[in-house]
Protein backbone atom coordinates (compact mmCIF):
# COMPACT_ATOMS: atom_id res chain seq x y z
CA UNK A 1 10.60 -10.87 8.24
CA UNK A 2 7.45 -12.79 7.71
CA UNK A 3 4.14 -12.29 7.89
CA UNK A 4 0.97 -14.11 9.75
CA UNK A 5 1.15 -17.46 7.33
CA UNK A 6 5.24 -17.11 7.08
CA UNK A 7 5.71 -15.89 3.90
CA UNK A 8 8.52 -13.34 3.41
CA UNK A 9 8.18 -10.17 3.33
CA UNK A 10 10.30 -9.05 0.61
CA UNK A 11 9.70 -5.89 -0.01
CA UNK A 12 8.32 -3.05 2.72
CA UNK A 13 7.77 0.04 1.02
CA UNK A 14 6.26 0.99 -2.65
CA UNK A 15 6.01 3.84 -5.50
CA UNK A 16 3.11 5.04 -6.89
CA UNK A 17 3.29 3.50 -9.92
CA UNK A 18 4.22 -0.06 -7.61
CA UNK A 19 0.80 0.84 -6.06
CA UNK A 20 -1.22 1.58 -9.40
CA UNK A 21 0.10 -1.87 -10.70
CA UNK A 22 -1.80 -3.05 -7.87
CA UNK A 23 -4.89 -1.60 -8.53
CA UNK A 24 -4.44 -3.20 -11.97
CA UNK A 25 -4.34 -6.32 -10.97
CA UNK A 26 -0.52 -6.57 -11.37
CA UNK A 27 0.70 -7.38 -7.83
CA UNK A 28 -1.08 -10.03 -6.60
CA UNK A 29 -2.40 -11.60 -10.00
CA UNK A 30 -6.38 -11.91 -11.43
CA UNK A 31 -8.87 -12.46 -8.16
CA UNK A 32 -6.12 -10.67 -6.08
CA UNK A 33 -6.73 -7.66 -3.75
CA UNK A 34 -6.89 -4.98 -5.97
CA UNK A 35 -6.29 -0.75 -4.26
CA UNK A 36 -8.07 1.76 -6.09
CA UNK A 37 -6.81 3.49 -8.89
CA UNK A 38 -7.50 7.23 -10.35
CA UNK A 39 -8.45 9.65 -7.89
CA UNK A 40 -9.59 7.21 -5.70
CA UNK A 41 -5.98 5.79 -4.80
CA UNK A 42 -5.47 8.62 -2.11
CA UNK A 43 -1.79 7.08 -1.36
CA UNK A 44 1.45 8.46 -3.26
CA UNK A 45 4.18 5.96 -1.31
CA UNK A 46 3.61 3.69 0.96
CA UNK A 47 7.28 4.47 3.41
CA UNK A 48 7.15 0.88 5.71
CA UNK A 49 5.31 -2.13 6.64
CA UNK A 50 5.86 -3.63 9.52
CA UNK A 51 4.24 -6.72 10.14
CA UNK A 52 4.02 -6.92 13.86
CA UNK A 53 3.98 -2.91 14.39
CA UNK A 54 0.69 -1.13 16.07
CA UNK A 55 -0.85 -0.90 19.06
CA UNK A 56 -2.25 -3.86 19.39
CA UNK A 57 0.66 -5.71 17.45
CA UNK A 58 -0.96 -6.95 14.17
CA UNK A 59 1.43 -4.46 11.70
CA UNK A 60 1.48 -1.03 10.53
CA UNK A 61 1.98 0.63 7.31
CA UNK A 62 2.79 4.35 6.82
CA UNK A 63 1.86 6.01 3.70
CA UNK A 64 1.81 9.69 2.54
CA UNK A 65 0.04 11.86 0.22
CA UNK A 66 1.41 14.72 -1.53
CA UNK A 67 -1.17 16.99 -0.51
CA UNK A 68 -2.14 19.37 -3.56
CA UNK A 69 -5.01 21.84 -3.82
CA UNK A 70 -5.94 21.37 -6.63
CA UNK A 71 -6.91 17.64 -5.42
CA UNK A 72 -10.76 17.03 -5.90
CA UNK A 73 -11.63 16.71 -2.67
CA UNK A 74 -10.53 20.14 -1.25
């Protein structure tokens, strides 16, 4: 699979701590697209990406929460 510029796709789903390694600037490197991190990072998994998935053809990803309530914003 590739995606709009033809790189490969290598990898189409992601852990929590994949996605907090993100938000720290581990994924993608300094100047990188960075997710949030802390309570902000409302995302536990991310379960698929699929590049030319959605309505209107331009990719999908699914993610879930583990909804809690103790989270802050209930």
């Amino acid at each position: 699979m590739t995606n709009s510029i033809n790189l490969p796709l290598e990898q189409t789903s992601f852990s929590r701590d994949e996605l907090l390694d993100c938000g720290h600037g581990k994924m993608f490197g300094p100047g990188g697209a960075h997710l949030p991190v802390g309570d902000m990072l409302m995302v536990d998994r991310i379960t698929s990406i699929e590049l030319g998935g959605g309505k209107a053809g331009k990719g999908r990803i699914l993610a879930e929460l583990d909804i809690d309530p103790d989270l802050w914003f209930f």
